[in-house]
N, C-alpha and C. Protein backbone atom coordinates (compact mmCIF):
# COMPACT_ATOMS: atom_id res chain seq x y z
N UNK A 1 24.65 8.35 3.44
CA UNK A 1 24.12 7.04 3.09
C UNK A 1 24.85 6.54 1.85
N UNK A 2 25.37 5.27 1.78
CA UNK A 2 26.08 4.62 0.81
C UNK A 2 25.05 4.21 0.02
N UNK A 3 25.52 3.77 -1.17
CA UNK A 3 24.31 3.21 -2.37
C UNK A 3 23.94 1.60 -2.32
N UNK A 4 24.36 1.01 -1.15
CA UNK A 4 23.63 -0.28 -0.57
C UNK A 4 22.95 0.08 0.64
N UNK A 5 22.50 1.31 1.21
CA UNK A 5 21.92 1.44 2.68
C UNK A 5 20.92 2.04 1.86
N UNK A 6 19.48 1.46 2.41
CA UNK A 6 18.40 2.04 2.22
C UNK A 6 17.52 2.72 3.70
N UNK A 7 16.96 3.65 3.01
CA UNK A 7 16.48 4.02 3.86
C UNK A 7 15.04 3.20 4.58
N UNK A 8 15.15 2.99 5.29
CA UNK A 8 13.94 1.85 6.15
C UNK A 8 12.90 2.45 7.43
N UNK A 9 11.90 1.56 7.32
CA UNK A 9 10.94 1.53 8.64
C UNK A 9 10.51 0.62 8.57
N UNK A 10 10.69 0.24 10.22
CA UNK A 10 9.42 -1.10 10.74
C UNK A 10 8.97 -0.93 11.81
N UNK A 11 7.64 -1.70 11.86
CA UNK A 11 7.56 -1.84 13.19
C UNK A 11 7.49 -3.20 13.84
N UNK A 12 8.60 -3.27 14.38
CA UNK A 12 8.77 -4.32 15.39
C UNK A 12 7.12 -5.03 16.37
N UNK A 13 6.57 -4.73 16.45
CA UNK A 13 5.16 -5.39 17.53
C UNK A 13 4.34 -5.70 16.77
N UNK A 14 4.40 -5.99 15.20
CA UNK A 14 3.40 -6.91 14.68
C UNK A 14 4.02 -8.00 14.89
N UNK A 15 2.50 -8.86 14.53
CA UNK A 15 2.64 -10.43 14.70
C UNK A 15 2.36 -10.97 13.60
N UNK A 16 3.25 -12.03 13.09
CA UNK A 16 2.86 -12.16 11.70
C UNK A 16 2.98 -11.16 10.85
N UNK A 17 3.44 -10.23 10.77
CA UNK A 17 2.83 -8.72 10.20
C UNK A 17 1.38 -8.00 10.00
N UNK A 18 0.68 -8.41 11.14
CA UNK A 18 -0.56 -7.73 11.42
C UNK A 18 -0.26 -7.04 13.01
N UNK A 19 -1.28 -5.98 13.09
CA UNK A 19 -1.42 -5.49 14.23
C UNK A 19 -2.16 -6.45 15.30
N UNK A 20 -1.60 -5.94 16.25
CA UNK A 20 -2.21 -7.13 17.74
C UNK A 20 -3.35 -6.14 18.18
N UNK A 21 -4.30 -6.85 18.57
CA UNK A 21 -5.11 -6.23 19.54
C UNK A 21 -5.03 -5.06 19.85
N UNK A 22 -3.75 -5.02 20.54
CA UNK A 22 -3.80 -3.41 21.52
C UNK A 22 -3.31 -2.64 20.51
N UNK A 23 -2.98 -2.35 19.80
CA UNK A 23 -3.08 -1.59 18.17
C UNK A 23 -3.85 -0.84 18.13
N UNK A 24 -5.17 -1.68 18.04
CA UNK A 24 -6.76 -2.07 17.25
C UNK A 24 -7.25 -0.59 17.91
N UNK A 25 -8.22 -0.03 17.21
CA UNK A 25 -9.00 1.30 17.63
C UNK A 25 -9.37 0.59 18.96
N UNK A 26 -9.98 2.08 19.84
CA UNK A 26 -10.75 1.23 21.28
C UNK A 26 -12.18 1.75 20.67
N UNK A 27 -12.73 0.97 21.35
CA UNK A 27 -14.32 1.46 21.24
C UNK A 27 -14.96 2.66 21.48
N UNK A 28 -14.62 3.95 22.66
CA UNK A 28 -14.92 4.63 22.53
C UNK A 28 -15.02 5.71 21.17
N UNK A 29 -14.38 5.47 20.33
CA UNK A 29 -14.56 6.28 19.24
C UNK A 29 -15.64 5.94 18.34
N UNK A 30 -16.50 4.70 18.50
CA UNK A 30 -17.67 4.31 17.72
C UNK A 30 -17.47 3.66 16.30
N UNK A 31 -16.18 3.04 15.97
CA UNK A 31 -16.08 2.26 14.78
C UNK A 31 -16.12 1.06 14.80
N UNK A 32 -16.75 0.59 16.26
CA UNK A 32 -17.27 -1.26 16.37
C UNK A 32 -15.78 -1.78 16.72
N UNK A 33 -14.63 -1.14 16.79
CA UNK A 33 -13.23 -1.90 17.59
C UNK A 33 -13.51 -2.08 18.67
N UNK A 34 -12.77 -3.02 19.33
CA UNK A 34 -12.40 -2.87 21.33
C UNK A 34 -10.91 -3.46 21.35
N UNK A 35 -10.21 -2.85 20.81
CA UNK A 35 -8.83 -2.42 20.76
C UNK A 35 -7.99 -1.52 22.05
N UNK A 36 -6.42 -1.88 22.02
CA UNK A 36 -6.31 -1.01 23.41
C UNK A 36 -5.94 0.45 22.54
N UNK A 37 -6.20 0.80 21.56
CA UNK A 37 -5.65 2.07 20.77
C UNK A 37 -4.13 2.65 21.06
N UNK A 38 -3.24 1.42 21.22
CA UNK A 38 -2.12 1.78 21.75
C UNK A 38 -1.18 2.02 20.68
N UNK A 39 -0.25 2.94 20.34
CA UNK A 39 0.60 3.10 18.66
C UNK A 39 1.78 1.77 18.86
N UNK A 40 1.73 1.26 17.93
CA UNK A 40 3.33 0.13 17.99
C UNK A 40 4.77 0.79 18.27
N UNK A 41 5.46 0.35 18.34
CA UNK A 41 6.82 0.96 18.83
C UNK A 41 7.29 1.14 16.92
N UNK A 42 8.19 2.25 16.29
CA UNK A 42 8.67 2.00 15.11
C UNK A 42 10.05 2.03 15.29
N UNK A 43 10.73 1.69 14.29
CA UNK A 43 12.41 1.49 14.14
C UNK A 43 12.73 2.30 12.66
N UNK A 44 13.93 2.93 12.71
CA UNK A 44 13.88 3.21 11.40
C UNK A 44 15.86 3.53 11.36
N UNK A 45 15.84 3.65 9.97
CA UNK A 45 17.34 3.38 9.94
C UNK A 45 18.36 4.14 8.30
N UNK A 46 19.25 5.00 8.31
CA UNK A 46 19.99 5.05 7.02
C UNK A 46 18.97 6.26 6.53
N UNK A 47 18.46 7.47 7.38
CA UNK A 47 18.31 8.68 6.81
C UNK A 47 18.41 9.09 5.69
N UNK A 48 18.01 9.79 4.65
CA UNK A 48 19.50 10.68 4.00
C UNK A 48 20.70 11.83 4.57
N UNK A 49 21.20 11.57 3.64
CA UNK A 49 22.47 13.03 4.26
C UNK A 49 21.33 14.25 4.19
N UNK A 50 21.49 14.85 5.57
CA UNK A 50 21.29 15.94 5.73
C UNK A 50 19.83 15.87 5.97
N UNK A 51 19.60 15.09 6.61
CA UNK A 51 18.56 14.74 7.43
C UNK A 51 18.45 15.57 9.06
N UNK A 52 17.59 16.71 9.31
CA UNK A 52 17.53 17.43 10.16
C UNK A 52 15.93 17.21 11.51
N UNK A 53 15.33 16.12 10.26
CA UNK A 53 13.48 15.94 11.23
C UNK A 53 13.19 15.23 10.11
N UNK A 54 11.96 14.72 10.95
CA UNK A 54 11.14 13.78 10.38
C UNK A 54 9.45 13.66 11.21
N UNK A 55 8.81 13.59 9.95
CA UNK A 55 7.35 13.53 10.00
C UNK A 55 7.24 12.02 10.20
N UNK A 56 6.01 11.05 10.95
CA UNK A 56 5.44 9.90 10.47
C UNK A 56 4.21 10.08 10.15
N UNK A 57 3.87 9.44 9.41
CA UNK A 57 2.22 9.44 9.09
C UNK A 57 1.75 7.98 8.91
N UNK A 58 0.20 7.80 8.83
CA UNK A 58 -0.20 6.34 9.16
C UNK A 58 -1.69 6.37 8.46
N UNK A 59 -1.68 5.90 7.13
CA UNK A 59 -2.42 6.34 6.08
C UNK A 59 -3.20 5.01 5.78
N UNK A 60 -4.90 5.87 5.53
CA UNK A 60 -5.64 3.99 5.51
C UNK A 60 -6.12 4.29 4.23
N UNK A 61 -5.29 3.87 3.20
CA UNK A 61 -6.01 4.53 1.74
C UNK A 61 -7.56 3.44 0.89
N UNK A 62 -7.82 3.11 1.97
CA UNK A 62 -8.90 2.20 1.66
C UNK A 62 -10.43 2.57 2.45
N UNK A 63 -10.08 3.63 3.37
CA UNK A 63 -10.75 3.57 3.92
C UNK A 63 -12.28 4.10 3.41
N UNK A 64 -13.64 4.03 3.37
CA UNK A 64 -14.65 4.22 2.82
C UNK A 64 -15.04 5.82 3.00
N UNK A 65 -14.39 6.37 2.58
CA UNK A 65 -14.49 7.79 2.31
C UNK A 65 -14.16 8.93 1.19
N UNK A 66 -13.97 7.83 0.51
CA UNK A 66 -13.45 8.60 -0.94
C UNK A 66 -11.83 8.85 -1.09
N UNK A 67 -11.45 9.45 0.03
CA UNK A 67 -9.91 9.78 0.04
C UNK A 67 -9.35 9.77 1.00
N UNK A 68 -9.51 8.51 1.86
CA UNK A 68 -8.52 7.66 2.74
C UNK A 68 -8.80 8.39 4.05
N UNK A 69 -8.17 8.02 5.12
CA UNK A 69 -8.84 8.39 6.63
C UNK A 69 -6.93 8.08 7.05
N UNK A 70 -6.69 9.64 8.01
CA UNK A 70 -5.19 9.60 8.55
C UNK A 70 -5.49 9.06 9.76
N UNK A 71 -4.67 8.33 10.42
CA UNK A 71 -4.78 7.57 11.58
C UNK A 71 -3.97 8.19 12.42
N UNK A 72 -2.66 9.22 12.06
CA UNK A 72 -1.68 9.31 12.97
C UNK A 72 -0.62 10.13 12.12
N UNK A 73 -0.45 11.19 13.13
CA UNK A 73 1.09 12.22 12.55
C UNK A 73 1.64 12.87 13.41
N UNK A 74 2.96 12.45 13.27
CA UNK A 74 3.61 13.24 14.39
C UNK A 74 4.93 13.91 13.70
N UNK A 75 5.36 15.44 14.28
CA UNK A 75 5.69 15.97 12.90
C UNK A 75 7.05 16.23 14.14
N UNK A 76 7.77 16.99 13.74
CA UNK A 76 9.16 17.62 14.14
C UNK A 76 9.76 16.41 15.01
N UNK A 77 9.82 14.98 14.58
CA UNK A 77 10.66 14.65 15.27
C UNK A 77 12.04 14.36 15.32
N UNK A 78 13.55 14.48 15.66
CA UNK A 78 14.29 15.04 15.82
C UNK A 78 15.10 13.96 14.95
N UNK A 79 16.36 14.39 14.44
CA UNK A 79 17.18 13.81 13.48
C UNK A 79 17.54 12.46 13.99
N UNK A 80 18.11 12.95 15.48
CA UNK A 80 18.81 11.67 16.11
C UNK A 80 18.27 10.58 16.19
N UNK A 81 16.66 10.78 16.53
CA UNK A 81 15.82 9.81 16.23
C UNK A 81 16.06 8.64 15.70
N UNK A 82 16.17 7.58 16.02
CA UNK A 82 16.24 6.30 15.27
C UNK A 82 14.38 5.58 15.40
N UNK A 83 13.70 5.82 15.83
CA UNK A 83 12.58 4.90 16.24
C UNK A 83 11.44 5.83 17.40
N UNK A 84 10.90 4.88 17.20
CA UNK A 84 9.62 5.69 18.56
C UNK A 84 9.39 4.82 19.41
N UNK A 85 9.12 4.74 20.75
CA UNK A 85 8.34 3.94 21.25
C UNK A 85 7.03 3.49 21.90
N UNK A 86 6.74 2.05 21.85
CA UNK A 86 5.23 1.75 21.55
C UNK A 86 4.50 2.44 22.74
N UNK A 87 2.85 2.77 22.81
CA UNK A 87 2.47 3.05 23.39
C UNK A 87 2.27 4.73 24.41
N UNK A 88 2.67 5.71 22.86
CA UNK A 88 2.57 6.85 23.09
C UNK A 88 1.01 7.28 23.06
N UNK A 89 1.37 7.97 24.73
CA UNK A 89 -0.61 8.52 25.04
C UNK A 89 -0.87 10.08 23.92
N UNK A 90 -2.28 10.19 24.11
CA UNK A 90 -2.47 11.63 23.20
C UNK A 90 -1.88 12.67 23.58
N UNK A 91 -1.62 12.63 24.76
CA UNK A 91 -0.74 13.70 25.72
C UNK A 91 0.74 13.88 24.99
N UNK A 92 0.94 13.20 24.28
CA UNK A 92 2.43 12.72 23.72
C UNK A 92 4.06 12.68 24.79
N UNK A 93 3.56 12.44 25.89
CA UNK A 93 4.83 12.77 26.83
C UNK A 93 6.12 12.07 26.73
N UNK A 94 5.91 10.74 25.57
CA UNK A 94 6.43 9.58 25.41
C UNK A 94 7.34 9.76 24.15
N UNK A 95 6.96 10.93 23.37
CA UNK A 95 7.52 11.61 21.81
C UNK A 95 8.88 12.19 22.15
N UNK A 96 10.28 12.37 21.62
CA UNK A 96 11.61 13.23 21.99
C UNK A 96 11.09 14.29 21.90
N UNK A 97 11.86 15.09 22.24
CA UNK A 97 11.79 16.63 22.60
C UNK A 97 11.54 17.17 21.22
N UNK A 98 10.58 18.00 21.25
CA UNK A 98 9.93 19.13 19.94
C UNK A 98 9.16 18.02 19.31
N UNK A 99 8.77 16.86 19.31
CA UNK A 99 7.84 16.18 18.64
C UNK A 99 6.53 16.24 18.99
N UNK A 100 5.39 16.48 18.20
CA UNK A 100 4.26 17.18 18.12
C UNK A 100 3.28 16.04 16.95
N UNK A 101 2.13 15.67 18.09
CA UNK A 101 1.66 14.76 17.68
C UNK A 101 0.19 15.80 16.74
N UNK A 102 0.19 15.92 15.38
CA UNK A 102 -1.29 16.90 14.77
C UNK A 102 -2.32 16.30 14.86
N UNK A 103 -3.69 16.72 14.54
CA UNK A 103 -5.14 16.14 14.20
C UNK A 103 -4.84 15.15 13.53
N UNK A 104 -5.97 14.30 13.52
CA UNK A 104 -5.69 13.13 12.31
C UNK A 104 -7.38 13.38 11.82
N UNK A 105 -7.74 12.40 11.32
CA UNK A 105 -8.88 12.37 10.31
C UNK A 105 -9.94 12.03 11.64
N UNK A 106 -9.92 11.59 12.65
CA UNK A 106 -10.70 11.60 13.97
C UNK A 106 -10.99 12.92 14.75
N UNK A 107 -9.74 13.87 14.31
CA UNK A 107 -10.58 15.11 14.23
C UNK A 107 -9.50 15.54 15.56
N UNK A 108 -8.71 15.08 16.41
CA UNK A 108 -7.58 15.15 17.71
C UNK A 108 -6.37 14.98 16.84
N UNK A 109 -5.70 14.96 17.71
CA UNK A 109 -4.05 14.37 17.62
C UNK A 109 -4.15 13.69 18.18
N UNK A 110 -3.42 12.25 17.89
CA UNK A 110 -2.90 11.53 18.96
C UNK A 110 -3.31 9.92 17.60
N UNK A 111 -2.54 8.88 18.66
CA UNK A 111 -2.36 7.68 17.49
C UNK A 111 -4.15 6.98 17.39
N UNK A 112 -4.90 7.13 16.44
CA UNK A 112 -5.83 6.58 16.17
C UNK A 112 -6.10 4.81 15.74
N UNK A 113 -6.06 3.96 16.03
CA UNK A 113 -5.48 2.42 15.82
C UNK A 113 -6.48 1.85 14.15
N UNK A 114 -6.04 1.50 13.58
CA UNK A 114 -6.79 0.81 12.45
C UNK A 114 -8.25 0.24 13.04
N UNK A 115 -8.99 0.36 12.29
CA UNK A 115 -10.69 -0.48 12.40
C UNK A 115 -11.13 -0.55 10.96
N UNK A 116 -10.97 -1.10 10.05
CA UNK A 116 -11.81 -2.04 8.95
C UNK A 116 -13.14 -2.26 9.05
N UNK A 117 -13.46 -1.96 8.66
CA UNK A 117 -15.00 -2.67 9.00
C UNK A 117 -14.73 -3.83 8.72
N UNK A 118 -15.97 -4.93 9.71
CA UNK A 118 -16.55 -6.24 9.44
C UNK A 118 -16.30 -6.97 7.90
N UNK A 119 -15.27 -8.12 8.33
CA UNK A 119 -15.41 -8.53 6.37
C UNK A 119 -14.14 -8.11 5.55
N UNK A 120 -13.67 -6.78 5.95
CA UNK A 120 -12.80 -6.36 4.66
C UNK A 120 -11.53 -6.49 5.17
N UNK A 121 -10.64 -6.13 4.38
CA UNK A 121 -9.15 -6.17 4.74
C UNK A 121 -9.25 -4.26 4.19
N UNK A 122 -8.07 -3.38 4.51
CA UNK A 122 -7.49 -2.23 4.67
C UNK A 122 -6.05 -2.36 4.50
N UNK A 123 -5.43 -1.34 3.28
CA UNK A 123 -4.13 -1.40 3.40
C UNK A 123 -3.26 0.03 4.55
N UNK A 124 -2.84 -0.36 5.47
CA UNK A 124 -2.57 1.16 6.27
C UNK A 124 -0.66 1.26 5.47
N UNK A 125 -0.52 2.60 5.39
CA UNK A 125 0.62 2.76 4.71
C UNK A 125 1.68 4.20 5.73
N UNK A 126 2.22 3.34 6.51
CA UNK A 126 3.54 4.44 7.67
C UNK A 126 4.67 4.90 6.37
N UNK A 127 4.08 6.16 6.49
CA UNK A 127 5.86 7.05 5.84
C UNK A 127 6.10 7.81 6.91
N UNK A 128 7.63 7.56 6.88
CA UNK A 128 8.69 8.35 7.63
C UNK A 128 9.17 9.18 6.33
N UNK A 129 9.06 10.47 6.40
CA UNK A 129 9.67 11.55 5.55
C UNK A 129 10.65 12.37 6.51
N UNK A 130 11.90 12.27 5.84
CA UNK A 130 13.15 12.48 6.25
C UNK A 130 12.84 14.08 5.86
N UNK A 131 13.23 14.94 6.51
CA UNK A 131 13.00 16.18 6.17
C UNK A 131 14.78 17.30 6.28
N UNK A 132 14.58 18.52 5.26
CA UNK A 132 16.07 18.84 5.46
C UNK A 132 15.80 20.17 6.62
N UNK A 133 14.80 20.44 7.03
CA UNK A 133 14.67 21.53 7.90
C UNK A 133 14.37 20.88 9.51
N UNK A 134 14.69 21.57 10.56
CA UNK A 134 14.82 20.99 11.61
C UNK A 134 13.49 20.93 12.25
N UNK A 135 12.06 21.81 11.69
CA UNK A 135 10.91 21.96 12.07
C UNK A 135 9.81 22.34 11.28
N UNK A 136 8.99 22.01 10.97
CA UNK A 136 7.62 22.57 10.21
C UNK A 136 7.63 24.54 11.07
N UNK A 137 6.93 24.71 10.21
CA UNK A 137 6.87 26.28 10.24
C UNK A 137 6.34 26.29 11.52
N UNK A 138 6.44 27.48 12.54
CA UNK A 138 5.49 27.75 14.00
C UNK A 138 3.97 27.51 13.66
N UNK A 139 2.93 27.95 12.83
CA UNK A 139 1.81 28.00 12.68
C UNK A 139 1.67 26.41 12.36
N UNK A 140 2.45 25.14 12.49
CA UNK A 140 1.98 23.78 11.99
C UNK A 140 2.04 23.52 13.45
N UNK A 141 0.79 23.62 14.39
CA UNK A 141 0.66 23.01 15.97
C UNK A 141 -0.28 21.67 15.72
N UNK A 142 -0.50 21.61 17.00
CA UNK A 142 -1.42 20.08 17.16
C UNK A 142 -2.68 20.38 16.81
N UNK A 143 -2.98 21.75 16.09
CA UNK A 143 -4.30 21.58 15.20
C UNK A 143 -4.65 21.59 13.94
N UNK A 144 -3.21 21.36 13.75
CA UNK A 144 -2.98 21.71 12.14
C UNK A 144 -3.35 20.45 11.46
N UNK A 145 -3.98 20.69 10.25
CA UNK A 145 -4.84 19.67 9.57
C UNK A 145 -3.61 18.62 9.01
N UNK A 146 -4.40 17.21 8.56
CA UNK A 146 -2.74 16.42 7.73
C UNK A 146 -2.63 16.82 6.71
N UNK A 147 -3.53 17.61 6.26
CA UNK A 147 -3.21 18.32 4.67
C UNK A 147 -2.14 19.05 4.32
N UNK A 148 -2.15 20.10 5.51
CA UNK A 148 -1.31 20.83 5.74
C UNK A 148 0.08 20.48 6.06
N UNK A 149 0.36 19.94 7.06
CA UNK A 149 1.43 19.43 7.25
C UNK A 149 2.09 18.39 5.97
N UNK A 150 1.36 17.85 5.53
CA UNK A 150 1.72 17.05 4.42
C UNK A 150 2.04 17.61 3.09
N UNK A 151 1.69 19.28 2.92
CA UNK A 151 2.12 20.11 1.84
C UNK A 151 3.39 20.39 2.59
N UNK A 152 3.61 20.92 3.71
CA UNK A 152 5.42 21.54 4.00
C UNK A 152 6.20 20.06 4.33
N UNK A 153 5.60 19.37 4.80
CA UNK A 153 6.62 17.80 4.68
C UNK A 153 6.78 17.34 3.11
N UNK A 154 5.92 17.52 2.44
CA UNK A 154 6.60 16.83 0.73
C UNK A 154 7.37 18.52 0.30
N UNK A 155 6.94 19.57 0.63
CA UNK A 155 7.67 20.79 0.28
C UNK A 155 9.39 20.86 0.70
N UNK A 156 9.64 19.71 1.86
CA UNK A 156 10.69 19.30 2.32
C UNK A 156 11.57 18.19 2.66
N UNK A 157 10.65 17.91 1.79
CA UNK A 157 11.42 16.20 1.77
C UNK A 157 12.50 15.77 1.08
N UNK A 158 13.47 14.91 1.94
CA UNK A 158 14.75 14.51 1.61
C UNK A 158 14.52 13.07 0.92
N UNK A 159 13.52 12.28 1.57
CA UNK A 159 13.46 11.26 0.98
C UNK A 159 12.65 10.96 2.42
N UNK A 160 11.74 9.25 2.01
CA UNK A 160 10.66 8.77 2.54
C UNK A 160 10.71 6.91 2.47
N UNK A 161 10.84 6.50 3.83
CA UNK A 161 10.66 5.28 4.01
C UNK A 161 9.16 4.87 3.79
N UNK A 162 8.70 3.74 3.72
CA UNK A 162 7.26 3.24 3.90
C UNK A 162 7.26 1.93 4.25
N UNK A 163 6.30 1.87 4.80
CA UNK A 163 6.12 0.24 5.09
C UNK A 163 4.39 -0.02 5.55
N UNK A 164 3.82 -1.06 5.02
CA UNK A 164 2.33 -1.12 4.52
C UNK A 164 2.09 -1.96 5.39
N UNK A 165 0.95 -2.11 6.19
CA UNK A 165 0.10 -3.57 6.48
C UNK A 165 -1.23 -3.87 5.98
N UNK A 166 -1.23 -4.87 5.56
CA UNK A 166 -3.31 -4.96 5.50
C UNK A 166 -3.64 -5.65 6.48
N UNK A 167 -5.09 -5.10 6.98
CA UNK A 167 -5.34 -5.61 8.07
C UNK A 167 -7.05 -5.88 8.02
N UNK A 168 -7.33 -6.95 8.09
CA UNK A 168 -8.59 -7.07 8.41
C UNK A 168 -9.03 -7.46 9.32
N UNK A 169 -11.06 -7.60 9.64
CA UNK A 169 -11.13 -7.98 10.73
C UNK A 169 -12.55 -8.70 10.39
């Protein structure tokens, strides 16, 4: 990476820069959404050197719990990687090869969609952490807490894109 290339993420399927609908939590999970709980497609670009994997995470640091509610992590995904695309199921069949979607704060793996309560706005915050190892340790599976994974991803981090939305409803 040259010293005018930054490292970046977006996601392309907001509108306005809010999430659409099919984003939005679905209702079965009981937080008053009727959302299609579908994940947006992301783009990302200008790694660092020696960039081998990458974690995303999808962080609601507002959320009414004292210390924020994870919406979404998907860990070992592969260097070549430039982006994800939208509408990966919990099954993750839709992730590149060795990408491994963990628990989130809903208590599964798989992409959990923003829900705000009634009234407020929420800031959600996507880091892509560029990582220099090609995989989280064997014992980091799809039940591994975001705590966890989030101690060997900053234990390995090359550097970290972000990109924020607020979203209310």
């Amino acid at each position: 990476m040259t010293e005018n290339q930054q490292f970046t993420l977006s996601i392309p399927d907001l509108l306005n820069g809010k999430f659409q609908l099919e984003h939005m939590l679905s209702e079965p999970y009981g937080f008053g959404c009727a959302g299609g709980n579908r994940s947006p497609a992301f783009v990302w670009s200008n790694p660092p050197e020696g960039t081998k994997s990458f974690v995303l995470t999808i962080f609601d640091k507002d959320a009414p719990t004292g210390f924020g509610w994870v919406h979404w992590v998907v860990i070992n995904i592969p260097a070549e990687a430039a982006g994800l695309p939208p509408g990966i199921s919990s099954e993750g069949t839709e992730l590149p090869a060795h990408a491994v979607q963990t628990r989130t704060d809903f208590g599964v793996p798989g992409y959990g969609g923003p829900c705000p309560p009634p009234g407020s706005e929420h800031d959600y915050v996507f880091t892509l952490t560029a990582l220099g190892i090609e995989s989280l340790p064997e014992f980091i599976t799809a039940d591994a807490t975001p705590a966890l994974v989030g101690f060997f991803a900053k234990a390995n981090a090359l550097g970290e894109a972000t990109f924020s939305v607020r979203q209310g409803r």
